[in-house]
C-alpha atoms as a PDB file:
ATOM      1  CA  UNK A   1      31.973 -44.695  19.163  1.00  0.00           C
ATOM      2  CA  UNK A   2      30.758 -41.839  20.048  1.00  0.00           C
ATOM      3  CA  UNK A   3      27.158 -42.002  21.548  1.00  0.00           C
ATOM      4  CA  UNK A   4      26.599 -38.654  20.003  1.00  0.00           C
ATOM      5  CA  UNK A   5      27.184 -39.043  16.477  1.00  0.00           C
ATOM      6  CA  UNK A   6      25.236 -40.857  13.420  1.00  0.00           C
ATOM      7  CA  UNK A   7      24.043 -44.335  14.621  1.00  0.00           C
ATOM      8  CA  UNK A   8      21.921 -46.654  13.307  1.00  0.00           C
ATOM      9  CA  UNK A   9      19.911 -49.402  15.670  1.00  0.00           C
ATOM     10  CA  UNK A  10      18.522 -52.155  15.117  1.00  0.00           C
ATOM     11  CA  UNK A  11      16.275 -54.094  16.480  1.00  0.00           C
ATOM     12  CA  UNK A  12      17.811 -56.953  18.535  1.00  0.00           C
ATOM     13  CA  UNK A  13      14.418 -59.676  18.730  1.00  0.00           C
ATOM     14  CA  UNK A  14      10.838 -58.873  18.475  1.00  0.00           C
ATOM     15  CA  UNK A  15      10.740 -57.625  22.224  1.00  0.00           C
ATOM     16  CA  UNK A  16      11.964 -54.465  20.566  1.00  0.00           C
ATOM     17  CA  UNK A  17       9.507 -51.334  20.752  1.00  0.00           C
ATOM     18  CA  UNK A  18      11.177 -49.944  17.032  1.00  0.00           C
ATOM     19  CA  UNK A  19      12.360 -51.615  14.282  1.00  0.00           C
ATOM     20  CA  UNK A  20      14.861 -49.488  11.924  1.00  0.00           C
ATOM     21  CA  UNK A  21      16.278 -50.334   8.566  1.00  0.00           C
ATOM     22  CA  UNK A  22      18.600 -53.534   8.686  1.00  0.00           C
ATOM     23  CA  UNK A  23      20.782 -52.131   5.650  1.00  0.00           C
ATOM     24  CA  UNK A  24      23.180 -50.058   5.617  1.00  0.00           C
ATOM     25  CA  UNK A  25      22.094 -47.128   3.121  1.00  0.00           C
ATOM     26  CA  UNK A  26      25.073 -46.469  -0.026  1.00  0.00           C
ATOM     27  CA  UNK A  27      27.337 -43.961   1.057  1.00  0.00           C
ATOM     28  CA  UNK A  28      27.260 -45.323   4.438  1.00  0.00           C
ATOM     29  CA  UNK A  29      29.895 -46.378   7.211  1.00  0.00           C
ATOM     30  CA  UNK A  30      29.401 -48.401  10.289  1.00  0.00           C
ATOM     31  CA  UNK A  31      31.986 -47.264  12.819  1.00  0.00           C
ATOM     32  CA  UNK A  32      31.772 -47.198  16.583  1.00  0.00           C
ATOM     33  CA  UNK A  33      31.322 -44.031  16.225  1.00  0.00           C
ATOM     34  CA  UNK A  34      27.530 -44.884  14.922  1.00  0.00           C
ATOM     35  CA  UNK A  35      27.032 -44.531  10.807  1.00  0.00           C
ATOM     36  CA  UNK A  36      28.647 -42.151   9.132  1.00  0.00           C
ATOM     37  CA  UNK A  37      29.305 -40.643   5.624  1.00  0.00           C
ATOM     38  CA  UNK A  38      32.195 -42.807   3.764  1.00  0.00           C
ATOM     39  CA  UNK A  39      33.921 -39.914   2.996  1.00  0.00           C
ATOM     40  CA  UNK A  40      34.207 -38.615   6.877  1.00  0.00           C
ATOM     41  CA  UNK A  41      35.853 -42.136   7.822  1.00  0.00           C
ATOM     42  CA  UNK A  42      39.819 -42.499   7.608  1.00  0.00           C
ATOM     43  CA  UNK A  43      42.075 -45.335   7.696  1.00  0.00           C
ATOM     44  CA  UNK A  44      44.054 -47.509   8.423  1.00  0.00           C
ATOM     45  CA  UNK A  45      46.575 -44.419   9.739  1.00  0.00           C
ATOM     46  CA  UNK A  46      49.738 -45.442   9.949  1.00  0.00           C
ATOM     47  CA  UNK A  47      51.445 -46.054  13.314  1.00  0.00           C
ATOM     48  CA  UNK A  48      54.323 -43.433  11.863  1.00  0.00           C
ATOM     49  CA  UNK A  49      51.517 -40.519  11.487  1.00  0.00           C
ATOM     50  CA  UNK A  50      49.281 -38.667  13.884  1.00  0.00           C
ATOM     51  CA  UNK A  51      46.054 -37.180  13.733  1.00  0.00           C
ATOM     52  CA  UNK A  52      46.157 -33.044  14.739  1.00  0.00           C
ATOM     53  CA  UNK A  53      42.739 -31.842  15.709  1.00  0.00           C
ATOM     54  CA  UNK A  54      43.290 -28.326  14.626  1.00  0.00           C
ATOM     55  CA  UNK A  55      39.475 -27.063  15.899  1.00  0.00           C
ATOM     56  CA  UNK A  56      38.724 -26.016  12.458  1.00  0.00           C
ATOM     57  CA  UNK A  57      39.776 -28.970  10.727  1.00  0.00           C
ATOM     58  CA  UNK A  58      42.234 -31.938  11.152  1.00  0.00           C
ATOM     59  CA  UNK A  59      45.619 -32.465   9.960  1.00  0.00           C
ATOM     60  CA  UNK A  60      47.541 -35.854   9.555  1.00  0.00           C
ATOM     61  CA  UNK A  61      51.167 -35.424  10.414  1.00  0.00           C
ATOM     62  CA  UNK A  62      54.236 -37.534   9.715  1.00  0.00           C
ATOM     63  CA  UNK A  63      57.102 -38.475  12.136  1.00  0.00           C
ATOM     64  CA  UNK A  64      59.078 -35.177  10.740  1.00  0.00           C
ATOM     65  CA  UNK A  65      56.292 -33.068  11.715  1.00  0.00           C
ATOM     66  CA  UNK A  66      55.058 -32.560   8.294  1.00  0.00           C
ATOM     67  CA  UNK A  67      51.244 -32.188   7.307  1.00  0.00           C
ATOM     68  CA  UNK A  68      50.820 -34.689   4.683  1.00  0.00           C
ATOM     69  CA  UNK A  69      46.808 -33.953   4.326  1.00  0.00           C
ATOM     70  CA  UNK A  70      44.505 -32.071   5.821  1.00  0.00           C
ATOM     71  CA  UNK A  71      40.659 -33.264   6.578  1.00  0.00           C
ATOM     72  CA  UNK A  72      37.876 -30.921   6.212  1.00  0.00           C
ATOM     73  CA  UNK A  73      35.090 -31.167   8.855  1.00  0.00           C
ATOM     74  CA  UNK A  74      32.756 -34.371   7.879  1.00  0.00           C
ATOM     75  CA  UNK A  75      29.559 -33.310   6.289  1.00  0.00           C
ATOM     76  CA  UNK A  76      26.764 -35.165   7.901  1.00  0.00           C
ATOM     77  CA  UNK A  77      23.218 -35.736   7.236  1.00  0.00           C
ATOM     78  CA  UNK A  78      19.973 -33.628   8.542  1.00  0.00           C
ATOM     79  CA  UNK A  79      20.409 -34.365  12.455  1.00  0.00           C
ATOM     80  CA  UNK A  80      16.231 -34.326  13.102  1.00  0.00           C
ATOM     81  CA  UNK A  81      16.718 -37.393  10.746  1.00  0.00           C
ATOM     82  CA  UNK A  82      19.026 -39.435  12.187  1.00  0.00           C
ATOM     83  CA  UNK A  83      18.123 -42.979  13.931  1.00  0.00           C
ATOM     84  CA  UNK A  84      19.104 -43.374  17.839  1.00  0.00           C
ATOM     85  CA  UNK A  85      22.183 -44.488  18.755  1.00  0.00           C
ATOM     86  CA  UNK A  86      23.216 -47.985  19.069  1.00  0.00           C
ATOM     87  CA  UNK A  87      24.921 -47.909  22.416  1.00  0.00           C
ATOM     88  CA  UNK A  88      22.883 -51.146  24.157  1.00  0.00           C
ATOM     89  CA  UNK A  89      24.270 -51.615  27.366  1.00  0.00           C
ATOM     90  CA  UNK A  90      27.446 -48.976  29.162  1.00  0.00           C
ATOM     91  CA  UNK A  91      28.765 -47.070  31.877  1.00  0.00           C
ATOM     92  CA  UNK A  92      30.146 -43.928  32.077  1.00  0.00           C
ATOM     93  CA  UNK A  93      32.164 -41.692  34.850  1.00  0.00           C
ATOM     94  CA  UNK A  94      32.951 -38.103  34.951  1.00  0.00           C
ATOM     95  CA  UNK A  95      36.523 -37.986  36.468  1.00  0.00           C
ATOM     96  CA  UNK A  96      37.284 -36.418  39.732  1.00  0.00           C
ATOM     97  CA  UNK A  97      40.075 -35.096  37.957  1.00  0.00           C
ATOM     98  CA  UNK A  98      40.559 -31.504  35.376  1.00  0.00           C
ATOM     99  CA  UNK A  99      42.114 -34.262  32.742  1.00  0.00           C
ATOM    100  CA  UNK A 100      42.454 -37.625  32.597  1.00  0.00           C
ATOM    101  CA  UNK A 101      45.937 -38.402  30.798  1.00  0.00           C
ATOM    102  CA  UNK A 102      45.594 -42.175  30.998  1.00  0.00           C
ATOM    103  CA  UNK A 103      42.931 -44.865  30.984  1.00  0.00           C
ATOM    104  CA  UNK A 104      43.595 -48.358  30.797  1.00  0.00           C
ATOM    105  CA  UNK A 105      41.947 -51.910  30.886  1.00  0.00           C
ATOM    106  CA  UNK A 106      41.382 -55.578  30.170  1.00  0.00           C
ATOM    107  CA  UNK A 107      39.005 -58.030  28.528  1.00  0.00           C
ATOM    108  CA  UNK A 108      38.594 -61.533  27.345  1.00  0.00           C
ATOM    109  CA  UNK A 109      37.139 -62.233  23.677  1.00  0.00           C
ATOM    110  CA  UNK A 110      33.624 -63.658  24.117  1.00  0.00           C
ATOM    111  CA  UNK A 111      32.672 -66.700  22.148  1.00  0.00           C
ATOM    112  CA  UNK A 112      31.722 -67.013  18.736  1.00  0.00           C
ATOM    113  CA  UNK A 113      27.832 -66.253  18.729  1.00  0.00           C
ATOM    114  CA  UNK A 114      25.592 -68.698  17.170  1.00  0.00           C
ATOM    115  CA  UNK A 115      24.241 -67.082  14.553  1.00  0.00           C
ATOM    116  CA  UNK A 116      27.128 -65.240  12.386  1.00  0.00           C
ATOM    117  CA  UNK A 117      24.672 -62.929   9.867  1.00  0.00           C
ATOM    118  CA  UNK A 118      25.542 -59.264   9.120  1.00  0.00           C
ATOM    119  CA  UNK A 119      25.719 -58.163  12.544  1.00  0.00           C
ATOM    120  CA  UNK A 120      28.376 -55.687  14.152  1.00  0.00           C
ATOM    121  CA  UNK A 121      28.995 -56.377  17.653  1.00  0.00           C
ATOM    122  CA  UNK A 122      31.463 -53.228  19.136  1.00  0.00           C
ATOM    123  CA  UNK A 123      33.341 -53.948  22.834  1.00  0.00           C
ATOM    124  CA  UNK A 124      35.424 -50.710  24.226  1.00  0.00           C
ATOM    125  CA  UNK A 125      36.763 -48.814  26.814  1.00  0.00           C
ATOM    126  CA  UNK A 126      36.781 -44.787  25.633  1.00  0.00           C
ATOM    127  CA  UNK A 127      37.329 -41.061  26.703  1.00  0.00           C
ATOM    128  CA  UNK A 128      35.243 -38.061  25.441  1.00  0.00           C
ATOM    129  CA  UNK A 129      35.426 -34.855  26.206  1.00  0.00           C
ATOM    130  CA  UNK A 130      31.691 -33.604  26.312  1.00  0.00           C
ATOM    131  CA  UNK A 131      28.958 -36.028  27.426  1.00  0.00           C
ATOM    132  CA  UNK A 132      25.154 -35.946  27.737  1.00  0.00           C
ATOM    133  CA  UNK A 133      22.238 -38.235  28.432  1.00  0.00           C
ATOM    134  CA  UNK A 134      19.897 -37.573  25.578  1.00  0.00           C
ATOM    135  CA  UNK A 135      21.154 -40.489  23.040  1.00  0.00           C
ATOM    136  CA  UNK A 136      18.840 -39.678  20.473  1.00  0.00           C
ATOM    137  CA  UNK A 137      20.330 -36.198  19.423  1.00  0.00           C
ATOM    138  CA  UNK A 138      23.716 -36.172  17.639  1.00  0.00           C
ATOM    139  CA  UNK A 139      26.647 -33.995  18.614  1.00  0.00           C
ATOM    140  CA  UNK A 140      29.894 -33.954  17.304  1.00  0.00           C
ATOM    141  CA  UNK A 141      32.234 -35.052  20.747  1.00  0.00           C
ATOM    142  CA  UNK A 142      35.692 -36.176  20.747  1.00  0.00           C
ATOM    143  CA  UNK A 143      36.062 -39.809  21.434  1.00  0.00           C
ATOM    144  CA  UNK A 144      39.132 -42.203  21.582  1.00  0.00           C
ATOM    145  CA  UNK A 145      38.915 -45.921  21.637  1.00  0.00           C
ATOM    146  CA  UNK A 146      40.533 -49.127  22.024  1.00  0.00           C
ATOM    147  CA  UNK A 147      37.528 -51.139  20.216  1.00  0.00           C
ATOM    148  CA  UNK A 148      37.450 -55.437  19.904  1.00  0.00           C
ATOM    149  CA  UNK A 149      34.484 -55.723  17.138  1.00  0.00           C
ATOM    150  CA  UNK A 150      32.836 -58.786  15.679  1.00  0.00           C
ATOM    151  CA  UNK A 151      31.024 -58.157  12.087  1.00  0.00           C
ATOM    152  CA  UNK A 152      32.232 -55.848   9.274  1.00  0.00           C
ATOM    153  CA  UNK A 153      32.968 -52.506  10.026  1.00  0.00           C
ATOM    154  CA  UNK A 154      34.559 -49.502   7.797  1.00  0.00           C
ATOM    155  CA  UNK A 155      37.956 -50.552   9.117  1.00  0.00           C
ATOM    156  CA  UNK A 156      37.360 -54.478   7.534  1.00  0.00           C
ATOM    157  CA  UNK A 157      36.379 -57.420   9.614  1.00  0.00           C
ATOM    158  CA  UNK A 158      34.167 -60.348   8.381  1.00  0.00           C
ATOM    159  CA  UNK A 159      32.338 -63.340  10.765  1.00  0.00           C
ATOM    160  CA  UNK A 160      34.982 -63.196  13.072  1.00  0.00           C
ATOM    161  CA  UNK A 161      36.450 -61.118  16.308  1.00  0.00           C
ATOM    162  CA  UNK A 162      39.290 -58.272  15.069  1.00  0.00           C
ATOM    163  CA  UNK A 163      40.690 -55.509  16.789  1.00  0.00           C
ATOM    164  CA  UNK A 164      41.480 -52.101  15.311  1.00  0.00           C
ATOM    165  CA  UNK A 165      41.778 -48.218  17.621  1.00  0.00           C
ATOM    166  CA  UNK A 166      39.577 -45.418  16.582  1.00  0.00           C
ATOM    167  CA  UNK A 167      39.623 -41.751  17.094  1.00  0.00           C
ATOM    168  CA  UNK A 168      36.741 -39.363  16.164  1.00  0.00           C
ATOM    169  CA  UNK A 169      37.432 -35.495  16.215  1.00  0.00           C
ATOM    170  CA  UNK A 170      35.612 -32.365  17.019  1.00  0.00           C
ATOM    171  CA  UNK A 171      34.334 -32.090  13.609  1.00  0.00           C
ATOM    172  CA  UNK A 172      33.041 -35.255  12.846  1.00  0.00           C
ATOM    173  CA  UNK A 173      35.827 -37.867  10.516  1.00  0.00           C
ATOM    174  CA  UNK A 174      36.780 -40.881  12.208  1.00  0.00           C
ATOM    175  CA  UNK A 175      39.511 -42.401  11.976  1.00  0.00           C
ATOM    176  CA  UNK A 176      41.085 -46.003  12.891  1.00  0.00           C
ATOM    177  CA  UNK A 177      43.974 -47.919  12.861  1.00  0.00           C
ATOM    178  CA  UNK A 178      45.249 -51.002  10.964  1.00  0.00           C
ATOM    179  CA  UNK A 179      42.410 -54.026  11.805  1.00  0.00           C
ATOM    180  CA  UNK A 180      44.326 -57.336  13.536  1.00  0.00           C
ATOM    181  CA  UNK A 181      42.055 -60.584  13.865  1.00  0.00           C
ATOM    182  CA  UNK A 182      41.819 -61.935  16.992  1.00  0.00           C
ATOM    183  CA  UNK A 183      40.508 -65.045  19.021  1.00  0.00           C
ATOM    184  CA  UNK A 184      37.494 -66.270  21.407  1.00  0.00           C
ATOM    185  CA  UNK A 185      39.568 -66.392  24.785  1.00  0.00           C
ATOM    186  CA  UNK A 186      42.324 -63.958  24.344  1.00  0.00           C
ATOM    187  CA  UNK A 187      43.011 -61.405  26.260  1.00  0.00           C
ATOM    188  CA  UNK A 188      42.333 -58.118  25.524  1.00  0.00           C
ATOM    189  CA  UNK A 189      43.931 -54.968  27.022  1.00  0.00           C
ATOM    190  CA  UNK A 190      43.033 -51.105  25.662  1.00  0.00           C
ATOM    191  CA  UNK A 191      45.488 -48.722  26.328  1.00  0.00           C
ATOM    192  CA  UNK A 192      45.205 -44.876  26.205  1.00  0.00           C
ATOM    193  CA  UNK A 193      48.314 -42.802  27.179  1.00  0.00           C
ATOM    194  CA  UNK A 194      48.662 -38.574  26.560  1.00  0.00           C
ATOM    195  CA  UNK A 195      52.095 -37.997  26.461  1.00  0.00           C
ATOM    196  CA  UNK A 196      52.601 -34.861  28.333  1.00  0.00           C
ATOM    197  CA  UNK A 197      55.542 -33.533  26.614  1.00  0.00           C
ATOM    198  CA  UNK A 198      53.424 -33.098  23.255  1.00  0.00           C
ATOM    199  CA  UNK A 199      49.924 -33.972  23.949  1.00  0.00           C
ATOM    200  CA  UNK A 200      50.067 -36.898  21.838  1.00  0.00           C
ATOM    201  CA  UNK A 201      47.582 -40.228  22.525  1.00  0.00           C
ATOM    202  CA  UNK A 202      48.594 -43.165  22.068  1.00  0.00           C
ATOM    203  CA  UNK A 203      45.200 -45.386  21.700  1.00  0.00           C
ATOM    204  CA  UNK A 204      46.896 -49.074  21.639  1.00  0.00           C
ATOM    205  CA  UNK A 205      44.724 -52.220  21.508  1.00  0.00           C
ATOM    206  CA  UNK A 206      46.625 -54.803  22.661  1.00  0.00           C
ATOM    207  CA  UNK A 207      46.017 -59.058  21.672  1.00  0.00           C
ATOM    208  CA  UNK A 208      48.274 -60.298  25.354  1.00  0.00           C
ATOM    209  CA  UNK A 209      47.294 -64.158  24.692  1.00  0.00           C
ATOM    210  CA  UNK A 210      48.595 -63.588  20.722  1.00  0.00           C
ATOM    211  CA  UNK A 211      51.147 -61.167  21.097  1.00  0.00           C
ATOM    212  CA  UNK A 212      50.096 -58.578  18.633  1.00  0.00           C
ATOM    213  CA  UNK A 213      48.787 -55.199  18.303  1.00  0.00           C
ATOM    214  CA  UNK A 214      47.121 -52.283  16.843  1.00  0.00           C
ATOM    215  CA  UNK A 215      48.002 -48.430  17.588  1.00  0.00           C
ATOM    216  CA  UNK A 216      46.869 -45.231  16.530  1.00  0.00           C
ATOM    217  CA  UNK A 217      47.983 -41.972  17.482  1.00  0.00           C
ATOM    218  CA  UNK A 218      46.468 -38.531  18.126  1.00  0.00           C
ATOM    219  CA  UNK A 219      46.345 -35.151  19.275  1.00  0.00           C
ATOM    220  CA  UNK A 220      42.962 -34.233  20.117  1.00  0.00           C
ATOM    221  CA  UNK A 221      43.745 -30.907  21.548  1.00  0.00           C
ATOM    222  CA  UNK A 222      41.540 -31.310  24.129  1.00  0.00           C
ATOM    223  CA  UNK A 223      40.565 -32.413  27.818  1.00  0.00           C
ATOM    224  CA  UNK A 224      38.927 -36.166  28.134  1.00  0.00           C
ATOM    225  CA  UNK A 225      37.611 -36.147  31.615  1.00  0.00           C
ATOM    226  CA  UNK A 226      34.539 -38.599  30.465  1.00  0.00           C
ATOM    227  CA  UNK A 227      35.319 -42.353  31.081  1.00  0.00           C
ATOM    228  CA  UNK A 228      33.195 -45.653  29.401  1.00  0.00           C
ATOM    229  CA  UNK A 229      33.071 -49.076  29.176  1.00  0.00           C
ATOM    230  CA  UNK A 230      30.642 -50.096  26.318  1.00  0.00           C
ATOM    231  CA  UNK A 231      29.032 -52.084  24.119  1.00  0.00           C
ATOM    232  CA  UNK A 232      27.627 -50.922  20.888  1.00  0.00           C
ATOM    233  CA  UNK A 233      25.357 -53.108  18.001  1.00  0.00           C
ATOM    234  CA  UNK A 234      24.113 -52.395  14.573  1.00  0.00           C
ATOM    235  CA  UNK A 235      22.033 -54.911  12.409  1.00  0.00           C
ATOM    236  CA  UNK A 236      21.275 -57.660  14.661  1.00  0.00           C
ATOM    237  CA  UNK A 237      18.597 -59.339  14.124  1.00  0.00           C
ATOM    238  CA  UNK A 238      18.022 -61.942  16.655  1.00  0.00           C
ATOM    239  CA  UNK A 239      19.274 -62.351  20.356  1.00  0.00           C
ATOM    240  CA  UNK A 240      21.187 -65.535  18.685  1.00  0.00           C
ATOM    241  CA  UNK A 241      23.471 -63.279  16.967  1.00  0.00           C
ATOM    242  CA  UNK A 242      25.107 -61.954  20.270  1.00  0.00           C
ATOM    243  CA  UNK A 243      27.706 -64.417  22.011  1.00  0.00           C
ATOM    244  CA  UNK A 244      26.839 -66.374  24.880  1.00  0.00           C
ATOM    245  CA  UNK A 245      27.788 -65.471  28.521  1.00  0.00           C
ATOM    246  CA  UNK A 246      29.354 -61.830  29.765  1.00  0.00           C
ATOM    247  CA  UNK A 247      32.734 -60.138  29.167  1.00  0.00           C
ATOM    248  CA  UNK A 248      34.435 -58.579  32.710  1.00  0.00           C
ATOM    249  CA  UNK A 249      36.198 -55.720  32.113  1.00  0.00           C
ATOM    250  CA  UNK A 250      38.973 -55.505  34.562  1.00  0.00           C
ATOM    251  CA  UNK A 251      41.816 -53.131  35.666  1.00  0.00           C
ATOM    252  CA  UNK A 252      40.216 -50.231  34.738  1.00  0.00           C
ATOM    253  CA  UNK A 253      42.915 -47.940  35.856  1.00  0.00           C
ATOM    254  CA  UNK A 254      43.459 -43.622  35.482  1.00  0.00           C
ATOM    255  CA  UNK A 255      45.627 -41.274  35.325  1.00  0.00           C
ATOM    256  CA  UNK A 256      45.962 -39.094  37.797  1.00  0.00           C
ATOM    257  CA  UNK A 257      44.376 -41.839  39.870  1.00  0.00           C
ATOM    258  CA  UNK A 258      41.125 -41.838  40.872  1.00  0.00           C
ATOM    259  CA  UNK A 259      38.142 -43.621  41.808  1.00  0.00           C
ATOM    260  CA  UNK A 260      35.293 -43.894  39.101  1.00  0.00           C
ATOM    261  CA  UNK A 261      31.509 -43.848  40.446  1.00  0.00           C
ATOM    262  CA  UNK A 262      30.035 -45.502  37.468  1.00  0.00           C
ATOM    263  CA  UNK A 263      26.649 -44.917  36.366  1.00  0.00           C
ATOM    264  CA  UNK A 264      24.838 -47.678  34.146  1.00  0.00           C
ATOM    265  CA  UNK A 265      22.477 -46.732  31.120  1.00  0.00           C
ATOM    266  CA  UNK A 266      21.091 -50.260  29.400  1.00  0.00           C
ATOM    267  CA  UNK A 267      18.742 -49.816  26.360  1.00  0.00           C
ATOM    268  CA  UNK A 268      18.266 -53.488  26.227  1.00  0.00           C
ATOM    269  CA  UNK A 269      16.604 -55.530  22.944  1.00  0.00           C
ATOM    270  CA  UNK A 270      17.602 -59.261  24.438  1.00  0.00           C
ATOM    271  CA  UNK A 271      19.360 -59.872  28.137  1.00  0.00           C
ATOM    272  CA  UNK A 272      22.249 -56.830  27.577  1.00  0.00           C
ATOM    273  CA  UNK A 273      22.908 -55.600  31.035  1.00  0.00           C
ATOM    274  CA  UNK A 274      25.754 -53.861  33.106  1.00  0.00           C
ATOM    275  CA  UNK A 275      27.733 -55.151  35.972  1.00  0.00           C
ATOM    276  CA  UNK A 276      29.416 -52.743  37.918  1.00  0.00           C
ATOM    277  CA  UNK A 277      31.724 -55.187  40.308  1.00  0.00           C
ATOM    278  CA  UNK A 278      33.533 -52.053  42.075  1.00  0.00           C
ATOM    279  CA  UNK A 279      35.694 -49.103  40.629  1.00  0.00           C
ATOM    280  CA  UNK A 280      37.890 -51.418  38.642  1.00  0.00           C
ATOM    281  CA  UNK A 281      35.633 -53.866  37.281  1.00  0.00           C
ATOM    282  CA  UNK A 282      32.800 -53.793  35.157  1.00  0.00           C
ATOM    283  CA  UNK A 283      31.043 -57.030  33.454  1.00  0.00           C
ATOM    284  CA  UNK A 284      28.778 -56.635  30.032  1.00  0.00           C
ATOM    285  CA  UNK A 285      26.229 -59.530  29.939  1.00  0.00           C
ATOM    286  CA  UNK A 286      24.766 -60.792  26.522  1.00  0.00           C
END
């Protein structure tokens, strides 16, 4: 999700200095990509089809190369309006490198948390290409992601952990692949590979302990030279309602290689914090 866009945070336990609306309002989608419009939010795309970003607009594109629809830039509301963002706890890396072409890594599902209400709970590695620090103004950025989720999203999910890959374009739809349940304890690896003959992404999210997966693919037309590992909330409203323990992130690997300097922002409503372990390794604590 991009840290950017339409978000809506709430407040984790009563240490929180704001408290924002706990619904959802009609019209409404929670995404990684914060809370956006129904109408701006895609999916599931099928693995045959990718996603153009065109600059002006987006096309969806079959295996022949024919543009089966095209998507109009997401109408959003009044930015001065919008809640902040609910990235809690992240890191991020600008890479040493014009374009990063690959970005890879691997987690474990956490537990079950104690308290299953109407929280979303959102675990991912990503690439953007535009960053900034100010999380409480909106601005349309191209993201990709490899997300595990717990909670109900736009792309399904329930009181349980699921997988599903999202993309977000320049102006504003998101869009996500087919959502695959998962389990506490499996591993977990995100995958995001440009293919240099046609600039097309493959963003796979992979169950290894299962043997299953979830892909969506993409042309955003564009550099991603900003790296994260994240985790991002929405409606939860008590520190029971995250799991128990920390999630490593491990193997963090680029294309062309390089070594990430990563830089930890924590916006923290219970015990969220950020490990970083060394270039390869980051740990999210609940």
């Amino acid at each position: 999700m991009s840290r950017f866009a339409v978000a809506l945070l709430f407040s984790l336990c009563v240490l929180f200095a704001a408290t924002v609306s706990a619904t959802v309002p009609e019209g409404m989608a929670v995404t990684p990509n914060g809370l956006l419009p129904k109408s701006c939010v895609h999916g599931p795309i099928s693995l045959e089809h990718t996603v153009v970003n065109m600059g002006s607009h987006s096309e969806l594109i079959d295996a022949k190369g024919n543009t089966i629809r095209t998507i109009d830039p997401c109408v959003q509301p009044n930015p001065n309006q919008l809640p902040p963002s609910g990235w809690a706890a992240y890191v991020y890396d600008q890479g040493s490198q014009p374009s990063i072409t690959s970005y890879n890594g691997t987690w474990t599902v956490p537990p079950m948390p104690k308290d299953a209400g109407a929280q979303t709970l959102f675990l991912f590695t990503g690439l953007q290409d535009n960053f900034g620090l100010n999380r409480d103004i909106p601005s349309v950025v191209n993201i990709i992601q490899p997300v595990l989720q717990f909670g109900p999203s736009e792309a399904g999910g329930g009181q349980y952990w699921a997988m599903a890959s999202w993309y977000v374009d320049s102006v504003g739809n998101a869009y996500y692949s087919t959502l695959t349940r998962t389990s506490s304890g499996n591993v977990i690896q995100g995958n995001m590979y440009m293919n240099p003959t046609n600039g097309v992404w493959a963003i796979s999210t992979i169950d290894m302990t299962g043997g299953h997966s979830t892909q969506l693919n993409i042309a955003p037309n564009t550099t991603e030279p900003w790296a994260f590992v994240t985790l991002e909330v929405y409606t939860v409203s008590n520190c029971a309602e995250y799991p128990t323990g920390s999630v490593p992130f491990t193997n963090l690997v680029f294309a062309p290689p390089q070594t990430p300097s990563w830089n930890v922002q924590v916006s923290p409503g219970c015990d969220e914090n950020v490990q970083v372990n060394g270039p390869t390794s980051v740990t999210i604590d609940f």
